[in-house]
Structures are given as C-alpha cells and as structure tokens.
C-alpha atoms as a PDB file:
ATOM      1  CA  UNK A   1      66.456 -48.099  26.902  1.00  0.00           C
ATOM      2  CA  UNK A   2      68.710 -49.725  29.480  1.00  0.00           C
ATOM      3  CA  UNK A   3      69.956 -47.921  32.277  1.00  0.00           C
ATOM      4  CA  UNK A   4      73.588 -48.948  33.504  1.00  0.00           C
ATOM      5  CA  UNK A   5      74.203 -47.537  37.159  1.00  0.00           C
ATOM      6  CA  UNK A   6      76.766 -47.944  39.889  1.00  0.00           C
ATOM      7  CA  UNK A   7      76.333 -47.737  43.030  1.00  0.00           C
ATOM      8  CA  UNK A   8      79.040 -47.351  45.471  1.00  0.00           C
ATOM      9  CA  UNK A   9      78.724 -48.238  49.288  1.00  0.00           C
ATOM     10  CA  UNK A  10      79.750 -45.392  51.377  1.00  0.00           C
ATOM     11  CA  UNK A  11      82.912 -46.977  53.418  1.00  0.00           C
ATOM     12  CA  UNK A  12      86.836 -46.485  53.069  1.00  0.00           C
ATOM     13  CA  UNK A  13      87.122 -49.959  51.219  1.00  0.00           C
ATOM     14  CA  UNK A  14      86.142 -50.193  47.714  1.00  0.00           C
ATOM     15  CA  UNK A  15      82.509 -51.688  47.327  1.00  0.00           C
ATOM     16  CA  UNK A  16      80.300 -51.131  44.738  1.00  0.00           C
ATOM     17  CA  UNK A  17      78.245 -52.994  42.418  1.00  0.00           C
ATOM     18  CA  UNK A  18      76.896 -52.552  39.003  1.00  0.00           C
ATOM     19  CA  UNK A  19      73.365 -53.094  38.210  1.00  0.00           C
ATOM     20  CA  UNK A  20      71.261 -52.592  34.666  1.00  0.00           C
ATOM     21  CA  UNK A  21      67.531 -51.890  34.945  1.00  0.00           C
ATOM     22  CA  UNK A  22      64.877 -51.162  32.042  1.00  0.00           C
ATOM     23  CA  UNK A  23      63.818 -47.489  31.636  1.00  0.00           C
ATOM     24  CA  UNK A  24      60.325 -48.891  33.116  1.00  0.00           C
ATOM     25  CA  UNK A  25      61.183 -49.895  35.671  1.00  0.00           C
ATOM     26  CA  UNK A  26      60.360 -47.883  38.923  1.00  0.00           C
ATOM     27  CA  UNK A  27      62.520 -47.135  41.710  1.00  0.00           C
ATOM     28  CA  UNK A  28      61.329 -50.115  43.921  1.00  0.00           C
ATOM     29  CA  UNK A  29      62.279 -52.782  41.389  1.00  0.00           C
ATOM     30  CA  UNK A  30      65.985 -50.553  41.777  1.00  0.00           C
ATOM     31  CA  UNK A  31      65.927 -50.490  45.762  1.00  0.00           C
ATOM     32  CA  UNK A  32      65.207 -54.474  44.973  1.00  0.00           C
ATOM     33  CA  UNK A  33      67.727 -55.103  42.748  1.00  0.00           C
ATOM     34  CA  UNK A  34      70.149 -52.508  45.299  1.00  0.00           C
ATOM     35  CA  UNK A  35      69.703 -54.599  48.211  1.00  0.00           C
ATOM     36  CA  UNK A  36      69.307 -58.225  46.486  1.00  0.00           C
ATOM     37  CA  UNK A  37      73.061 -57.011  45.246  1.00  0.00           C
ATOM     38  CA  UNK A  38      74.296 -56.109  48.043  1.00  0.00           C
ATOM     39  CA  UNK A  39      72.567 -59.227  50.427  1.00  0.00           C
ATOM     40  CA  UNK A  40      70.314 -57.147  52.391  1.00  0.00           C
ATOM     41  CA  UNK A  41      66.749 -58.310  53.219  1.00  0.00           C
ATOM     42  CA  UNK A  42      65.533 -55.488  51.624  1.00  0.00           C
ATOM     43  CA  UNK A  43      62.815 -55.213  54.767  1.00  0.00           C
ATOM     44  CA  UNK A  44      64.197 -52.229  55.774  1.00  0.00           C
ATOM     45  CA  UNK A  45      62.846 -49.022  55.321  1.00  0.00           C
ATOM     46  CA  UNK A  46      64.645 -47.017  52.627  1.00  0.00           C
ATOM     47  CA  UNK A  47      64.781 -43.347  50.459  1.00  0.00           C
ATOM     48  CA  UNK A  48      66.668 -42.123  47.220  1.00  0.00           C
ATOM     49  CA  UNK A  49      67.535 -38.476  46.997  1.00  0.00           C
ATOM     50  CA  UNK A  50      68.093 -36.865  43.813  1.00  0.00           C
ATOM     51  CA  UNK A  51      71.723 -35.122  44.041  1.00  0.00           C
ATOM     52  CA  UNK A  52      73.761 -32.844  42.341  1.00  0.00           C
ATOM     53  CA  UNK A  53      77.688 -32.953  41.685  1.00  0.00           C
ATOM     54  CA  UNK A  54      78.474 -32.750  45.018  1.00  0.00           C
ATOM     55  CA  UNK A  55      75.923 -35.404  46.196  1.00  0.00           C
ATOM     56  CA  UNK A  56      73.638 -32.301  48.331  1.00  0.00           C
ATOM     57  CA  UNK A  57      70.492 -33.991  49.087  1.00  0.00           C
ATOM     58  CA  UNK A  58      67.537 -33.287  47.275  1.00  0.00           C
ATOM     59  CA  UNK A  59      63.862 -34.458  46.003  1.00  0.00           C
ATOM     60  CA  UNK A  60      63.472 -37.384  48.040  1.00  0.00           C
ATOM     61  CA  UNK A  61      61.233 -41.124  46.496  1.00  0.00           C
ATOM     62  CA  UNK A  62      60.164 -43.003  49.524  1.00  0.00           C
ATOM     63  CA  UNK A  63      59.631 -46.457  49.612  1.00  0.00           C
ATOM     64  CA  UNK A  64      56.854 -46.517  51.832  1.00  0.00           C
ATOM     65  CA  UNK A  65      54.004 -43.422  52.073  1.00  0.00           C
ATOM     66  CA  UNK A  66      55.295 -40.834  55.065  1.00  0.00           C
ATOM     67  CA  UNK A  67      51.906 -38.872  54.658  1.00  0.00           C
ATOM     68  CA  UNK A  68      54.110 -36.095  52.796  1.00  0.00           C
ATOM     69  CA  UNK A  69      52.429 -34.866  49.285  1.00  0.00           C
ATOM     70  CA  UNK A  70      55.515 -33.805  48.250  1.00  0.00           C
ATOM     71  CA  UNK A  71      57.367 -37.070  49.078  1.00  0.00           C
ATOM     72  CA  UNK A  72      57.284 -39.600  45.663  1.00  0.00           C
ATOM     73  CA  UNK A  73      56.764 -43.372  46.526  1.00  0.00           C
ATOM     74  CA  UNK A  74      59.258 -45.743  44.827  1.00  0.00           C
ATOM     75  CA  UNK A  75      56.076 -47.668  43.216  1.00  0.00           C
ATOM     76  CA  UNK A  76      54.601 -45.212  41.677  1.00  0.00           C
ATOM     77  CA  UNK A  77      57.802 -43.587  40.425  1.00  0.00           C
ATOM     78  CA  UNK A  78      59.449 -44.780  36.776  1.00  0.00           C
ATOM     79  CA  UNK A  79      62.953 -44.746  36.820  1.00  0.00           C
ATOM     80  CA  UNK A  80      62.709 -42.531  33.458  1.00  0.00           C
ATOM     81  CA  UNK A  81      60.767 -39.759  34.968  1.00  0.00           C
ATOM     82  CA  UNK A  82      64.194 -39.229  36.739  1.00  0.00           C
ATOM     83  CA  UNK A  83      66.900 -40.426  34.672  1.00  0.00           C
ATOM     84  CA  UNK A  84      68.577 -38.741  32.824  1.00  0.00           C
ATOM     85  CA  UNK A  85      67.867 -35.567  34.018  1.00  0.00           C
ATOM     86  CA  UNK A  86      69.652 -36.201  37.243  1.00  0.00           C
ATOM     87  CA  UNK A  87      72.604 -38.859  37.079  1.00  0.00           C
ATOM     88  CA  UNK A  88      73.336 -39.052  40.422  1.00  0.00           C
ATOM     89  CA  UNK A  89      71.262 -39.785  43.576  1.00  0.00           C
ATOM     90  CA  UNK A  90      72.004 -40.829  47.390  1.00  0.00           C
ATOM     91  CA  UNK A  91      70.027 -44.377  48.345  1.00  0.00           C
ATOM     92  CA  UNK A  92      69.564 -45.057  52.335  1.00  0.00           C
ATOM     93  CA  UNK A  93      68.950 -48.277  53.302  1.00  0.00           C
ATOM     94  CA  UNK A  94      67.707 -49.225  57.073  1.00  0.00           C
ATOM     95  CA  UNK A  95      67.233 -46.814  59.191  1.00  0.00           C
ATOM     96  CA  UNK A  96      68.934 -47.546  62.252  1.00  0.00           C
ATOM     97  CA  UNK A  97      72.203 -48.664  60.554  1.00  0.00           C
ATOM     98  CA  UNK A  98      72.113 -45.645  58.043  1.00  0.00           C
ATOM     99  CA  UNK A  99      73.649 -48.010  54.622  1.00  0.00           C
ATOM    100  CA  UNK A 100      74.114 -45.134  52.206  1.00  0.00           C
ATOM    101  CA  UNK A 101      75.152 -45.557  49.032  1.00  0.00           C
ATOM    102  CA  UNK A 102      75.677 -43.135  45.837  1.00  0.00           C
ATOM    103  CA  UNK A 103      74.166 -43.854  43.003  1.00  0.00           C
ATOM    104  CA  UNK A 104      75.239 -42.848  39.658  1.00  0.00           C
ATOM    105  CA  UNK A 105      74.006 -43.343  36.344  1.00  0.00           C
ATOM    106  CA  UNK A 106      76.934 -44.299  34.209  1.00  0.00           C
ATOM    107  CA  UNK A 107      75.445 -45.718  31.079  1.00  0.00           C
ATOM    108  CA  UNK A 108      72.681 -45.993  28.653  1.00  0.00           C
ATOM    109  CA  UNK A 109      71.877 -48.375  26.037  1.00  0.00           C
ATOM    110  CA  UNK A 110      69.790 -50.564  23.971  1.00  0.00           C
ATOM    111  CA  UNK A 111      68.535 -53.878  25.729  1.00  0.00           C
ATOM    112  CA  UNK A 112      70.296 -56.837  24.464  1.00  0.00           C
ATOM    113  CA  UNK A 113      68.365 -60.040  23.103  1.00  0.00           C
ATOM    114  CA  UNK A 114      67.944 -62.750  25.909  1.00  0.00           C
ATOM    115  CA  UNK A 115      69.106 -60.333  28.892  1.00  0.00           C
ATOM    116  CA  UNK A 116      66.788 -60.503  31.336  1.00  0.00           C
ATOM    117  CA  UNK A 117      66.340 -56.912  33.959  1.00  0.00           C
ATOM    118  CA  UNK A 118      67.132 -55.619  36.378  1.00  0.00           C
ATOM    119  CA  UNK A 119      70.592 -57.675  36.044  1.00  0.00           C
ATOM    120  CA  UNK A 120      73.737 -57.492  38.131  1.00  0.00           C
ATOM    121  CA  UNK A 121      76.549 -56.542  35.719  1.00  0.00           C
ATOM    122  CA  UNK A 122      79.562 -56.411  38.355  1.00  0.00           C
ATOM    123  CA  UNK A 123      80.703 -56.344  41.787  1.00  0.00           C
ATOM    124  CA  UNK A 124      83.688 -55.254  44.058  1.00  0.00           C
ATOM    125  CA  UNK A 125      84.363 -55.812  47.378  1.00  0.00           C
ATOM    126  CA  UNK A 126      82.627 -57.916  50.280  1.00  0.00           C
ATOM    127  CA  UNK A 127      80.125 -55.540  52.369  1.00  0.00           C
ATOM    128  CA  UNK A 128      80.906 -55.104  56.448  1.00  0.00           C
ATOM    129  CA  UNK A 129      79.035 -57.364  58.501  1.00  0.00           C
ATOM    130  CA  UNK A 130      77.749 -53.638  60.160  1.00  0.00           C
ATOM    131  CA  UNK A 131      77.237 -50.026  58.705  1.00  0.00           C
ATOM    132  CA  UNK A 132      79.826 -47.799  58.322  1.00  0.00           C
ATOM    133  CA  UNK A 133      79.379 -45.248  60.994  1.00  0.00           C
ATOM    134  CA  UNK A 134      78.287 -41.899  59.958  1.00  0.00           C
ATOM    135  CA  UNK A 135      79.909 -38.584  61.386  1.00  0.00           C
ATOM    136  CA  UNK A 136      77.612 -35.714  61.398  1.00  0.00           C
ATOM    137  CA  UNK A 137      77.847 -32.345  60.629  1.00  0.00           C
ATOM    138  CA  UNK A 138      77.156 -28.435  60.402  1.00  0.00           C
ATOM    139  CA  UNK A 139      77.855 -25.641  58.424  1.00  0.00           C
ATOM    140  CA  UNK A 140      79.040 -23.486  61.086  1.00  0.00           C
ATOM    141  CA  UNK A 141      78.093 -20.496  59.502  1.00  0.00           C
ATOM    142  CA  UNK A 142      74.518 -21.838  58.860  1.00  0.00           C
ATOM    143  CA  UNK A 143      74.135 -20.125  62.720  1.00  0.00           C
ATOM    144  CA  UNK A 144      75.264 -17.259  62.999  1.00  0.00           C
ATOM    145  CA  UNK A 145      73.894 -14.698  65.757  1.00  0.00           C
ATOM    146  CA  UNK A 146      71.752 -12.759  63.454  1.00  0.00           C
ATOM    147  CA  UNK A 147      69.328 -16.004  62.770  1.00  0.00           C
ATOM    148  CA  UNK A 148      68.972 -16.278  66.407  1.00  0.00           C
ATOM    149  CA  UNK A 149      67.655 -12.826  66.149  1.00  0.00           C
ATOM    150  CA  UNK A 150      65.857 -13.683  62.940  1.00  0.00           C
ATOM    151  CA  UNK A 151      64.093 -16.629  64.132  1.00  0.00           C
ATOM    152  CA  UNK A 152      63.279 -15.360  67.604  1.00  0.00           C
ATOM    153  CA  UNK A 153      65.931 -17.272  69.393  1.00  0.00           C
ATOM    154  CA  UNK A 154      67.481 -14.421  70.933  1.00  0.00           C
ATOM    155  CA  UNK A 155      65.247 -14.158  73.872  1.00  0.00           C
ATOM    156  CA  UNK A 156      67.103 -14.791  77.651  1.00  0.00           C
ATOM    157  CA  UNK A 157      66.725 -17.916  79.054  1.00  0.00           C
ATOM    158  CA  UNK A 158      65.697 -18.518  82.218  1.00  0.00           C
ATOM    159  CA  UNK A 159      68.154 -19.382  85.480  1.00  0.00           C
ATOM    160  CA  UNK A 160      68.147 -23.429  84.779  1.00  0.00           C
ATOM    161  CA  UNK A 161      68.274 -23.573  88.280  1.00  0.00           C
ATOM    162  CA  UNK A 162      64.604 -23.006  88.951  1.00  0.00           C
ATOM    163  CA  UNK A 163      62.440 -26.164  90.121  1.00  0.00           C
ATOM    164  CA  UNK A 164      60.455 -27.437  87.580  1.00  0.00           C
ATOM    165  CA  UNK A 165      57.688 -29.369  89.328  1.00  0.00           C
END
C-alpha cells in the first residue's frame, strides 16, 4: 500500500508539498523525505504528533531517544502502525526556528510498477528563507482561581522586597 500525504507549511502563503511513501516505511524515512522536499538539512532535531480534526497535539514519535518510555522513536516506528487510524499529524522541524507543518494523509493506493518511494508527487510555493514566527497561547480559562487553590498555588507570597543574599 502507498501512502499519499500532504503536508502543508504553516505560513500565510500557500506552501505545501506532496510526498508518497510505502506502508513500510517508518517515520524517519517520512521526516527524510519531509525535509529533502522542503530543502532542509534534515540535521535538525524534529517530532510528529498524532492530531485530531482540529490539529490538538497528541502521541508524540521522536526522532532521536528523549529518555521518555512513552515517547516512540521515528526508527523504530512503521508508518502503518499509525496510518490510517489517524490521518492527520503536526511535524516540527528544528527546534530553535519552530518549522511546523500539518500533515495529512490524503490518499491510499496500490504501488505503481517502476515508481520508486518515498517520491515527491507535487509542490507549491517557495519556502521563507526563515520560520514563520509562532504566536503563543492560553486557554484563559485553563487558570482559573480554583486550580490555584487546587494545586497549592494559593499560598501568599512573600514582600519581593526582602534581600535575598
């Protein structure tokens, strides 16, 4: 089976690319083939989360080990054992410059005679010489004043004013 995905670069012009990759493949041959596509060095430290409709952030496939049992490394982790139960995931690429890019699986088929995979089916639109920058956010009513109390973050704080030496 051939997995057809698109993966869309998270900045207000259009850029996205279309790659194909084998079933059996595992998720570093994908961040390869992501950042091959897309002209990065693909040096850079990088993570898929699985997502939902709404691209939330979920089970996380790391491309290096971050000494978390829970974590899944890209190597060890067959794109199949994911797809197609989720079809859409978030892919961060380089740390420091925060690339993110949704990923969505858009099409499966049979592999075609003489095609060789992972292949680069299409592309739109040049990528910025620099990462997008990234506004951050809260739910504001994540923290309310009853989980201050809840977590024991009600307690006074001392006068700031006090020497500390």
């Amino acid at each position: 089976m051939i997995y057809h995905f698109r993966l869309i670069l998270d900045t207000k012009e259009d850029v996205f690319r279309d790659i194909a990759l084998e079933e059996t493949d595992n998720f570093e041959d994908f961040h390869n083939a992501i950042t091959q596509a897309f002209g990065f060095g693909g040096s850079e430290m990088a993570i898929f989360y699985e997502s939902d409709d709404e691209w939330k952030q979920g089970d996380s496939i790391s491309l290096f080990d971050v000494g978390d049992e829970s974590v899944r490394r890209m190597s060890d982790t067959p794109l199949n054992s994911v797809f197609p139960d989720v079809s859409k995931m978030l892919y961060v690429y380089d740390f420091l410059n925060l690339w993110t890019f949704f990923v969505e699986l858009i099409e499966t088929d049979e592999p075609k005679p003489g095609n060789t995979y992972p292949m680069l089916i299409y592309t739109h639109g040049d990528v910025p010489e620099e990462a997008p920058e990234k506004t951050f956010s809260a739910d504001k009513d994540a923290w309310n004043d009853d989980s201050f109390e809840e977590n024991g973050l009600d307690e006074d704080i001392e006068d700031s004013s006090q020497d500390w030496y």
